[in-house]
N, C-alpha and C. Protein backbone atom coordinates (compact mmCIF):
# COMPACT_ATOMS: atom_id res chain seq x y z
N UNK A 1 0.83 -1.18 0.00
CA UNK A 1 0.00 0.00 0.00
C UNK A 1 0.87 1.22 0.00
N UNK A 2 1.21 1.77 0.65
CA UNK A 2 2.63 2.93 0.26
C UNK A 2 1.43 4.29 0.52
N UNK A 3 1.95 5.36 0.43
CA UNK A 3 1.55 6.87 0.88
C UNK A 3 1.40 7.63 -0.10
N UNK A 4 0.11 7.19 -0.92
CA UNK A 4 0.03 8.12 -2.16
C UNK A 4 0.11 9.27 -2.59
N UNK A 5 -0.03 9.92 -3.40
CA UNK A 5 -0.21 11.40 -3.24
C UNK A 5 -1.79 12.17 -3.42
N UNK A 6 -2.13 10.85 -3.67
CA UNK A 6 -3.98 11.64 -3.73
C UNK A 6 -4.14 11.26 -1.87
N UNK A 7 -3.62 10.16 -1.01
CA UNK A 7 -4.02 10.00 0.04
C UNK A 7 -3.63 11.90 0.44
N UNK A 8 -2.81 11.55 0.66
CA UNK A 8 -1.88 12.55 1.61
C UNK A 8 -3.08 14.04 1.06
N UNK A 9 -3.31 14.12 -0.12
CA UNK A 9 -4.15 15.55 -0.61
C UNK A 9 -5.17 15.33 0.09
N UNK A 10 -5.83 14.41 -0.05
CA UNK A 10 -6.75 14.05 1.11
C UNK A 10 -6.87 14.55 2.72
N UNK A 11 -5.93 14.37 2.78
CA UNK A 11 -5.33 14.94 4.60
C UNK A 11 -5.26 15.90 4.74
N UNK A 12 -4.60 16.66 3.60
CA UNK A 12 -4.30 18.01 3.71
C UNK A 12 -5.33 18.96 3.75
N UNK A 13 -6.44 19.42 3.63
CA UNK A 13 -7.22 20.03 3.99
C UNK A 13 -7.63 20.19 5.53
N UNK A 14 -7.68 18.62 5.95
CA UNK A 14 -7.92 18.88 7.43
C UNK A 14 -6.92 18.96 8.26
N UNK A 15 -5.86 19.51 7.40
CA UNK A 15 -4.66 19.52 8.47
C UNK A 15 -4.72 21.40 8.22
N UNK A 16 -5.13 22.05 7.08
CA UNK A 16 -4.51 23.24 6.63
C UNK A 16 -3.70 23.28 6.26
N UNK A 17 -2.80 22.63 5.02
CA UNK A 17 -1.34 22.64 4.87
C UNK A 17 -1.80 22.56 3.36
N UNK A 18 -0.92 23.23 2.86
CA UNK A 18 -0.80 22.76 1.14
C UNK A 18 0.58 21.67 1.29
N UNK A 19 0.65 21.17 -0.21
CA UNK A 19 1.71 19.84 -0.31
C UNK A 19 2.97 20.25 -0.20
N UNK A 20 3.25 21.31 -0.65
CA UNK A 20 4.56 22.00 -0.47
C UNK A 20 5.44 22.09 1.12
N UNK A 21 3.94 22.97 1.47
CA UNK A 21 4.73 22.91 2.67
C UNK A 21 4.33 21.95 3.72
N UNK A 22 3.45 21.19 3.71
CA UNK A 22 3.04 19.64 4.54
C UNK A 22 4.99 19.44 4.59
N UNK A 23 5.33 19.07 3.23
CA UNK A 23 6.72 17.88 2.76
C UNK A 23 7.72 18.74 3.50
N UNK A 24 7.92 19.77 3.34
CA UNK A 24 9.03 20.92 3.85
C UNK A 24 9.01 20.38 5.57
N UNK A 25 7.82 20.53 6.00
CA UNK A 25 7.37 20.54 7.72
C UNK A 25 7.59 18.94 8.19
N UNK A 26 6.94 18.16 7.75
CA UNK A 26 6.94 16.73 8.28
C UNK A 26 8.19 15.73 7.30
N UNK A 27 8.68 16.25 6.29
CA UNK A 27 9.78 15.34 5.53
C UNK A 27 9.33 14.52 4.67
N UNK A 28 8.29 13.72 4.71
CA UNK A 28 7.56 12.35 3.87
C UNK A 28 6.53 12.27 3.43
N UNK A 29 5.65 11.81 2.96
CA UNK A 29 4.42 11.09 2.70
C UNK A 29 3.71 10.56 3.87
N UNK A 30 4.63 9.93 4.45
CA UNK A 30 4.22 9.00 5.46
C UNK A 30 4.18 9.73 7.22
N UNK A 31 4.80 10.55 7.16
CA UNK A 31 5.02 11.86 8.32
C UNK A 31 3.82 12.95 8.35
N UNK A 32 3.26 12.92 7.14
CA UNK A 32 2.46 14.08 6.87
C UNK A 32 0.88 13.03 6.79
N UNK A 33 1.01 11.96 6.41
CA UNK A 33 0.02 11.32 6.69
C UNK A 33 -0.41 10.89 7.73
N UNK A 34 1.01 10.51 8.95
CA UNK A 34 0.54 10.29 9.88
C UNK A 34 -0.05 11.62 10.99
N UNK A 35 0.94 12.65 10.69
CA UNK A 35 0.57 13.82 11.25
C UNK A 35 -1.07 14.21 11.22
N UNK A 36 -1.30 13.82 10.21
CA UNK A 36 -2.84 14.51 9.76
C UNK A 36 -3.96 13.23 10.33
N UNK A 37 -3.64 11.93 10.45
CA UNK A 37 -4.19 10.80 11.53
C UNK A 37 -4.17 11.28 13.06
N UNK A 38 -3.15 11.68 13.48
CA UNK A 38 -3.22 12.32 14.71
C UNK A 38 -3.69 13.48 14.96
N UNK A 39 -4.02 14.03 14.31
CA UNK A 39 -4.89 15.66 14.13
C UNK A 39 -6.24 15.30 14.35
N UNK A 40 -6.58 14.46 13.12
CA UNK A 40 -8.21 14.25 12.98
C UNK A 40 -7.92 13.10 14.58
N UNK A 41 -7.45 12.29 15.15
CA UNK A 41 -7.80 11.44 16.09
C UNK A 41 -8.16 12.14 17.45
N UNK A 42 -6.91 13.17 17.86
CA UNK A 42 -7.27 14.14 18.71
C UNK A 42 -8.24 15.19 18.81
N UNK A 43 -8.79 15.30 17.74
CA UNK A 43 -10.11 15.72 17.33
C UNK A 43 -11.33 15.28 17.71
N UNK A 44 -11.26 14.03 17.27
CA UNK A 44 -12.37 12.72 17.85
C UNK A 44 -12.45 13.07 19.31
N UNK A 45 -11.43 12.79 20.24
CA UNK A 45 -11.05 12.57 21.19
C UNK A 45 -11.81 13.48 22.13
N UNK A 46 -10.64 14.65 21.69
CA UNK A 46 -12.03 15.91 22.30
C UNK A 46 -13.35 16.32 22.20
N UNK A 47 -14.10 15.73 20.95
CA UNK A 47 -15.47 15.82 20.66
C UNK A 47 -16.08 15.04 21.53
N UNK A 48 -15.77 13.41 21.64
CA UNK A 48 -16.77 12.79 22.30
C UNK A 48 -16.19 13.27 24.07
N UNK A 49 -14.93 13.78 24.81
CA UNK A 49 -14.68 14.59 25.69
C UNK A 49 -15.76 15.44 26.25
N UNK A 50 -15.75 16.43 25.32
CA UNK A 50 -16.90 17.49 25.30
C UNK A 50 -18.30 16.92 25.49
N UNK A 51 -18.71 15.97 24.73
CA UNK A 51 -19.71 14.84 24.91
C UNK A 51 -20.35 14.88 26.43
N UNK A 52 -19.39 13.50 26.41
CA UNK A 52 -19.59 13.05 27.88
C UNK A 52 -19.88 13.93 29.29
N UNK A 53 -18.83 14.91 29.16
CA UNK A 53 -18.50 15.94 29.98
C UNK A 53 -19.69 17.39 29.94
N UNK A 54 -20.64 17.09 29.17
CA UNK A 54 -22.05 18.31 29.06
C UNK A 54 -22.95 17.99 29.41
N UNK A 55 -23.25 16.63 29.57
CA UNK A 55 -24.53 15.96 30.01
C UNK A 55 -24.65 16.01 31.36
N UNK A 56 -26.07 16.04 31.64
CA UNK A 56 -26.30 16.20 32.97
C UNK A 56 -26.00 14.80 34.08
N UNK A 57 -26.04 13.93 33.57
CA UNK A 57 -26.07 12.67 34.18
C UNK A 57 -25.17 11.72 33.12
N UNK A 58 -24.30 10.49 33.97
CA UNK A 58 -23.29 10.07 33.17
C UNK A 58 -24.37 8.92 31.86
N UNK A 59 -25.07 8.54 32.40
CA UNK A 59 -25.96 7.29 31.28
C UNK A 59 -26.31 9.00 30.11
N UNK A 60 -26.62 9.33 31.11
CA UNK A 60 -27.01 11.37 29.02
C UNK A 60 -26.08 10.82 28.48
N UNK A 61 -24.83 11.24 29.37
CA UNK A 61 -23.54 11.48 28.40
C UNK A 61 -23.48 10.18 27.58
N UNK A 62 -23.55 8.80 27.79
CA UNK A 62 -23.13 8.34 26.90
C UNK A 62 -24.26 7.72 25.80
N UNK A 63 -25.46 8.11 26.30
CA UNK A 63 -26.48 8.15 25.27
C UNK A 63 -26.36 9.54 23.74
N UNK A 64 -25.85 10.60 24.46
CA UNK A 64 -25.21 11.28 23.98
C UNK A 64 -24.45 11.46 22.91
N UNK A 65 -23.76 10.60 23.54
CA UNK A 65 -22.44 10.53 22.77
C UNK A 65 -22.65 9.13 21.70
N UNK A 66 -23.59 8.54 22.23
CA UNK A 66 -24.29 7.27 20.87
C UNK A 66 -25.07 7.66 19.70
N UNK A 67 -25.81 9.15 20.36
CA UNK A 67 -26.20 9.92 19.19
C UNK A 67 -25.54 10.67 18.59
N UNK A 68 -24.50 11.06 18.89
CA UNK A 68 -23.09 11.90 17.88
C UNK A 68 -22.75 10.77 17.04
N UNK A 69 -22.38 9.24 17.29
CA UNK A 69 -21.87 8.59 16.67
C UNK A 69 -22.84 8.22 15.38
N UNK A 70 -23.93 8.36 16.06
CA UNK A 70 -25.42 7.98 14.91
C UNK A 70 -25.26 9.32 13.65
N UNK A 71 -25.09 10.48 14.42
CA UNK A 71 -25.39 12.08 13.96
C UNK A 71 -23.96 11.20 12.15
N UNK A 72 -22.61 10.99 12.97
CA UNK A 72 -21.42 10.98 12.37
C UNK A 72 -21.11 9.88 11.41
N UNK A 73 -22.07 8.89 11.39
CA UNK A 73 -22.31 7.51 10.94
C UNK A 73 -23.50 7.73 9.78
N UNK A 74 -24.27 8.49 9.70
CA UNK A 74 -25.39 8.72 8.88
C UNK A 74 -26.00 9.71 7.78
N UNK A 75 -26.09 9.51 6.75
CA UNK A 75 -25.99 10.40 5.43
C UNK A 75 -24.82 10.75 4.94
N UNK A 76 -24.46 11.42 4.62
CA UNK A 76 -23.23 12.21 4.11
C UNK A 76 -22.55 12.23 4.74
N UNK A 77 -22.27 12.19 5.98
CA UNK A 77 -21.13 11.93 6.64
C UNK A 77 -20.48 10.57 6.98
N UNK A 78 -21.70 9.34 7.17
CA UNK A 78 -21.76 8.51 7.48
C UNK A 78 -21.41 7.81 6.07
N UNK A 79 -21.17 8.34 4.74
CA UNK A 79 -20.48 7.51 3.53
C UNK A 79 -19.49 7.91 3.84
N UNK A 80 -19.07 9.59 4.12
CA UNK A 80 -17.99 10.00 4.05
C UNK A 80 -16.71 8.43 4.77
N UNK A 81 -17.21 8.73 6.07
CA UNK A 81 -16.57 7.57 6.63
C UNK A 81 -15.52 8.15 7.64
N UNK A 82 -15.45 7.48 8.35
CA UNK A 82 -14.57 8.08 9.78
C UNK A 82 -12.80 7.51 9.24
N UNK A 83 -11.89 8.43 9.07
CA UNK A 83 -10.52 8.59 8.84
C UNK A 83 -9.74 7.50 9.54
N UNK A 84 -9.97 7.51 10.80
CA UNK A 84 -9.59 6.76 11.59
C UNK A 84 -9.83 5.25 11.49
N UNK A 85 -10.81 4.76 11.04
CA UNK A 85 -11.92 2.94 10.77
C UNK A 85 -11.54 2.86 9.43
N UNK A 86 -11.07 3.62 8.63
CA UNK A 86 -11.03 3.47 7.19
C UNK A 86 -9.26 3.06 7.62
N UNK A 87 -8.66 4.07 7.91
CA UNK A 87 -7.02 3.79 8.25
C UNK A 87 -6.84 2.53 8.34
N UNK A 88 -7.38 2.22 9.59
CA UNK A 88 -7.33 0.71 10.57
C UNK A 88 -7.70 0.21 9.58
N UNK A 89 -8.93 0.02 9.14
CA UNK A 89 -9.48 -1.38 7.90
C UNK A 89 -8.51 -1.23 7.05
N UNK A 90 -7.59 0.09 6.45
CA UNK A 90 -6.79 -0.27 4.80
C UNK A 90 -5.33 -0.56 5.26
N UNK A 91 -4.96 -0.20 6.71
CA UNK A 91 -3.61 0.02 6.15
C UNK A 91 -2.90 -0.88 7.85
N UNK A 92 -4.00 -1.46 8.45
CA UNK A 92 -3.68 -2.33 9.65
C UNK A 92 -3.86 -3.62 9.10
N UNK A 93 -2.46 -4.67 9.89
CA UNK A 93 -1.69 -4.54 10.79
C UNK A 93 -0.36 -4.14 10.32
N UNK A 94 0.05 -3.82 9.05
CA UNK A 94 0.99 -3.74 8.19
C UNK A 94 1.81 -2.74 8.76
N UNK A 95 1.91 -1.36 9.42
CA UNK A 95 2.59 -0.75 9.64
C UNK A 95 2.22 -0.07 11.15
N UNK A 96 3.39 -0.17 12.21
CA UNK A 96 3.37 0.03 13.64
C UNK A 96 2.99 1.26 13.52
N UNK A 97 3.30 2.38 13.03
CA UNK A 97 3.10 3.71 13.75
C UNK A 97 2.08 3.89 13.71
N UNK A 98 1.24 3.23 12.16
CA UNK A 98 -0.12 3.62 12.05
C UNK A 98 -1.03 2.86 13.31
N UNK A 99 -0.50 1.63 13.64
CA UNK A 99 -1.19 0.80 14.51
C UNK A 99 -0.96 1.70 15.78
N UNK A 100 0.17 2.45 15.95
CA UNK A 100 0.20 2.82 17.91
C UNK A 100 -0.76 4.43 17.43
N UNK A 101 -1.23 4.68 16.19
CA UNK A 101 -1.90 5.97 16.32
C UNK A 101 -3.27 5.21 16.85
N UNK A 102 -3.68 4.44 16.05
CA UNK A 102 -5.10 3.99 15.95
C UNK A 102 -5.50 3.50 17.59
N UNK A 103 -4.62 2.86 18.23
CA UNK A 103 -4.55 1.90 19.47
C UNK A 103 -4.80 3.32 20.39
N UNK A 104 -3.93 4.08 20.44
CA UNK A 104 -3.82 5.53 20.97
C UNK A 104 -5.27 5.75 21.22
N UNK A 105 -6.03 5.59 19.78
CA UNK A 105 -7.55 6.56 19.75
C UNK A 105 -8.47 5.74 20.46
N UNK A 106 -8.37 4.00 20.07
CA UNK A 106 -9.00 3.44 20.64
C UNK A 106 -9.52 3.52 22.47
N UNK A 107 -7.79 3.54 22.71
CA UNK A 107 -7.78 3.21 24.18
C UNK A 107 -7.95 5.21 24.77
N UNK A 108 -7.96 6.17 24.26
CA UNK A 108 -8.39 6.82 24.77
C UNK A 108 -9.82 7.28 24.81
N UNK A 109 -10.51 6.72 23.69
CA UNK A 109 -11.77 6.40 24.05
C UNK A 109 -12.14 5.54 24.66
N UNK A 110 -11.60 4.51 25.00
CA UNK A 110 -12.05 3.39 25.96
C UNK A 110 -12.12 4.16 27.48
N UNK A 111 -10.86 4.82 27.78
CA UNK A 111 -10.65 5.03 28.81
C UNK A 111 -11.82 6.56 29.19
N UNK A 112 -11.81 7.39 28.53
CA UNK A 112 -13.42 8.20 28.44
C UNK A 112 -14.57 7.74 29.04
N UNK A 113 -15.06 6.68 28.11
CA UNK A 113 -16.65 5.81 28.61
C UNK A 113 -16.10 5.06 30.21
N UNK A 114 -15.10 4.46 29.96
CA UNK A 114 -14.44 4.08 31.48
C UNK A 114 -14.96 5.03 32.60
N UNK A 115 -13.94 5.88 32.72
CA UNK A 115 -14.57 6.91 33.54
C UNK A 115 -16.04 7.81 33.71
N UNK A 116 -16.42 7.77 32.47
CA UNK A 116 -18.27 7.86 32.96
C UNK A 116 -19.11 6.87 33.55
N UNK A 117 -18.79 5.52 32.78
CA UNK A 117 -19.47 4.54 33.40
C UNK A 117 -19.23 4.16 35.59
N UNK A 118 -17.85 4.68 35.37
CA UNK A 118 -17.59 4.32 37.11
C UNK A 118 -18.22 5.36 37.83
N UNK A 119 -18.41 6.33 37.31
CA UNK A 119 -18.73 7.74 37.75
C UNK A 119 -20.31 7.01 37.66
N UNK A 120 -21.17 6.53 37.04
CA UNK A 120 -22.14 6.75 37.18
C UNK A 120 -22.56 5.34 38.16
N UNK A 121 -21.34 4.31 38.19
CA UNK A 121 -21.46 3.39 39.01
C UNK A 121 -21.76 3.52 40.43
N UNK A 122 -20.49 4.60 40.34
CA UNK A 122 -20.20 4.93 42.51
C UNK A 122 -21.65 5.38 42.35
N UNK A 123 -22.51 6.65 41.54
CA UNK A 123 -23.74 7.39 41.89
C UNK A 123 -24.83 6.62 41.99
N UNK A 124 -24.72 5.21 41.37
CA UNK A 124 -26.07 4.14 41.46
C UNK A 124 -26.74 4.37 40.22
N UNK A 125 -26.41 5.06 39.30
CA UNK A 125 -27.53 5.72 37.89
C UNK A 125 -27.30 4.34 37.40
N UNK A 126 -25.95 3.60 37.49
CA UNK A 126 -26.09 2.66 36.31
C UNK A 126 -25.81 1.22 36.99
N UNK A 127 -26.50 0.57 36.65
CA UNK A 127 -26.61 -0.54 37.81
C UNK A 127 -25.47 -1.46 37.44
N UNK A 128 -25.03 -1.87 36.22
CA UNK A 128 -24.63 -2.43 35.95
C UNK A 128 -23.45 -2.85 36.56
N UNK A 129 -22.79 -3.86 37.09
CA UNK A 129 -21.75 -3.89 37.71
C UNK A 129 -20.25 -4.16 37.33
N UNK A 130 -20.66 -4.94 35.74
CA UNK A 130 -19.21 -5.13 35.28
C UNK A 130 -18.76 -4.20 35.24
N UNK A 131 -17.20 -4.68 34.73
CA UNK A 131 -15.95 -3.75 35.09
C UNK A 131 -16.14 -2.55 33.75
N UNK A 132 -16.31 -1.34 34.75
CA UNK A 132 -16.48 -0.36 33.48
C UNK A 132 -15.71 -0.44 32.19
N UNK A 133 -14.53 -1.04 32.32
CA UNK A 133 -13.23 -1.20 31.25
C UNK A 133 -13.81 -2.01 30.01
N UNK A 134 -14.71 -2.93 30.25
CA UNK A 134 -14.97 -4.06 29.70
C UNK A 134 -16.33 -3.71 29.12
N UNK A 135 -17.10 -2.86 30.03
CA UNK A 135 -18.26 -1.91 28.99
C UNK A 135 -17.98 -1.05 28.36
N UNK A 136 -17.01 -0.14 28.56
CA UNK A 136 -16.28 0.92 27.68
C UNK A 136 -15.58 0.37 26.54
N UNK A 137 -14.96 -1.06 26.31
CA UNK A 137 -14.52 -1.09 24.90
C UNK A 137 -16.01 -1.69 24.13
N UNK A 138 -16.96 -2.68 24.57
CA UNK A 138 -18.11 -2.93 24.40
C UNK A 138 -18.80 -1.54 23.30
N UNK A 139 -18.80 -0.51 24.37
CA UNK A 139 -19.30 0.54 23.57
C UNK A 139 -18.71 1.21 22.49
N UNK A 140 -17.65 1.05 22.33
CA UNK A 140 -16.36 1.96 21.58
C UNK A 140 -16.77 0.69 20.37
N UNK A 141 -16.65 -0.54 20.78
CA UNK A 141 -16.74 -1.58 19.17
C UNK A 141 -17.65 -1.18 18.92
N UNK A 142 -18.78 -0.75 19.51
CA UNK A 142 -20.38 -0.45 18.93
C UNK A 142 -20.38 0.91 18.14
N UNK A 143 -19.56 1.78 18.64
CA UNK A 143 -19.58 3.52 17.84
C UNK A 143 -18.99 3.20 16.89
N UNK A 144 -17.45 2.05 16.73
CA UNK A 144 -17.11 2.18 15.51
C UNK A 144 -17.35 1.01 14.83
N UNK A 145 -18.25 0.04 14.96
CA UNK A 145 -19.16 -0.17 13.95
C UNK A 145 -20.14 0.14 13.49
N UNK A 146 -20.59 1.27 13.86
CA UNK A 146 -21.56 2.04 13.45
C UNK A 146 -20.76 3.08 12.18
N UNK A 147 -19.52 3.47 12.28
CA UNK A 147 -19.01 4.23 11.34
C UNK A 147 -18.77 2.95 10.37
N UNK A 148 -18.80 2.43 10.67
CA UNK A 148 -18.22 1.01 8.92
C UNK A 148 -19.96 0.95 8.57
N UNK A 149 -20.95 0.70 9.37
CA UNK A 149 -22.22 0.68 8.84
C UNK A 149 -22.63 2.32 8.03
N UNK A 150 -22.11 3.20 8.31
CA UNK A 150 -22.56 4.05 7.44
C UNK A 150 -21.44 4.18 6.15
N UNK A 151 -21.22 3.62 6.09
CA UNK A 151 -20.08 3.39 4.85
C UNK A 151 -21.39 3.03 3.86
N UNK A 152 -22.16 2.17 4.17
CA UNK A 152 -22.95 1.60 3.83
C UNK A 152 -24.43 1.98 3.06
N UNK A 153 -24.32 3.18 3.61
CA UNK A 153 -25.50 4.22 4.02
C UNK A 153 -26.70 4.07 4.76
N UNK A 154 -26.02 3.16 5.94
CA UNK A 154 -27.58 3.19 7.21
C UNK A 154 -28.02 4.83 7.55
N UNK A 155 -29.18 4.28 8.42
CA UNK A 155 -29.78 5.57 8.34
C UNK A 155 -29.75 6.33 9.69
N UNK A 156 -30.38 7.51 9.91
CA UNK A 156 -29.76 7.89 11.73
C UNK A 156 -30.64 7.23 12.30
N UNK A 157 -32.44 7.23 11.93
CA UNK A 157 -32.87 6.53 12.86
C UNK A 157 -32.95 4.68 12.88
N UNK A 158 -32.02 4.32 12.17
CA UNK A 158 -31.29 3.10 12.44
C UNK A 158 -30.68 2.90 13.51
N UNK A 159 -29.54 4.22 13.56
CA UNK A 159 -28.82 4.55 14.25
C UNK A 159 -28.68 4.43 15.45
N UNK A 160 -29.83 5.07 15.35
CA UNK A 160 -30.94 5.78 16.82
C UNK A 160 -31.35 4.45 17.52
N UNK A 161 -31.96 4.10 16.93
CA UNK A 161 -32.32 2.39 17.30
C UNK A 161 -31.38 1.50 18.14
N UNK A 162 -30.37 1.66 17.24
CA UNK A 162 -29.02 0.57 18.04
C UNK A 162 -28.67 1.41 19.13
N UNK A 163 -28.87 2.10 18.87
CA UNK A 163 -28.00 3.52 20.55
C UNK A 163 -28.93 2.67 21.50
N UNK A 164 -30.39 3.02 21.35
CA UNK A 164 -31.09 2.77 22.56
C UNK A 164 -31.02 1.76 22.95
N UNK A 165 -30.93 0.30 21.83
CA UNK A 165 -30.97 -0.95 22.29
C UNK A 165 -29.45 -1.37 23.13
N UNK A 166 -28.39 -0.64 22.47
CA UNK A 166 -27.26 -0.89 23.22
C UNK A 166 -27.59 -0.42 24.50
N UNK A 167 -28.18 0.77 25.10
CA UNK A 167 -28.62 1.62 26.35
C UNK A 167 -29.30 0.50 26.79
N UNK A 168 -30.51 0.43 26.47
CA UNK A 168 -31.27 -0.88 27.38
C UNK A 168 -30.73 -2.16 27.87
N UNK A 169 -29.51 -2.53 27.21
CA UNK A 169 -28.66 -4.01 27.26
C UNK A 169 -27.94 -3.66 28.21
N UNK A 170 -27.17 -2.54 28.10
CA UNK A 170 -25.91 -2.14 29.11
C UNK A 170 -26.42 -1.81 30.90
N UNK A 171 -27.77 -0.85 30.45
CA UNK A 171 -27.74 -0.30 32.08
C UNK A 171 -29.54 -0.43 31.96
């Protein structure tokens, strides 16, 4: 697979960089591609952050944050396709850096729902008792198979559907 130059143009918009100076700043193809993976990931990161962290109660937040994934998974955005699930599906397990970016995003979203779910554990909102760690990646496989299902073009209130049914299963 290698670091094309239509990929990398690709990136470059959501990085702000033209090609010139992307290559000047990061050196490679592969520097400037990964640079622009870690841009959009830390991005993610802080969105569903912001998420979790606005809701009034921790089960909002991550109902919440199941409807951002629905919102981000559905129509036009949801072909578009999440940067990050497309990476992992084209270009994992073949190359480490890309794998410790992706693992990075994973486990800092894991560790996110982690901490809401315990938070809402100690408060009693969520009864559930397994180990929040183990519901937090639970949920994280569920948001990002919901971005490979809108590849597809499911719909939001599809979407919507699986949020709640995952909600009703979990707590």
């Amino acid at each position: 697979m290698g670091f094309t130059t239509h990929r990398c143009l690709i990136c470059l918009p959501e990085c702000s960089f033209r090609r010139a100076a992307s290559t000047k700043a990061f050196g490679d193809k592969k520097s400037v591609f990964l640079r622009a993976l870690e841009f959009y990931t830390d991005d993610g990161v802080r969105n569903v952050q912001e998420v979790l962290r606005s809701a009034p109660s921790p089960k909002a937040a991550i109902r919440n944050a199941l409807v951002r994934y629905a919102d981000l998974s559905s129509g036009k955005k949801g072909v578009r396709g999440c940067f990050g699930v497309l990476t992992a599906a084209e270009m994992l397990p073949g190359d480490p850096d890309i794998a410790e970016v992706i693992k990075r995003l994973f486990s800092r979203l894991q560790a996110l729902f982690a901490a809401t779910i315990a938070k809402g554990q100690a408060a009693g909102e969520i009864a559930n008792r397994s180990d929040p760690e183990v519901i937090a990646h639970f949920i994280v496989s569920h948001a990002q198979g919901m971005r490979v299902l809108g590849k597809v073009g499911s719909r939001r209130d599809e979407m919507l559907k699986d949020a709640d049914l995952l909600m009703e299963m979990l707590f």
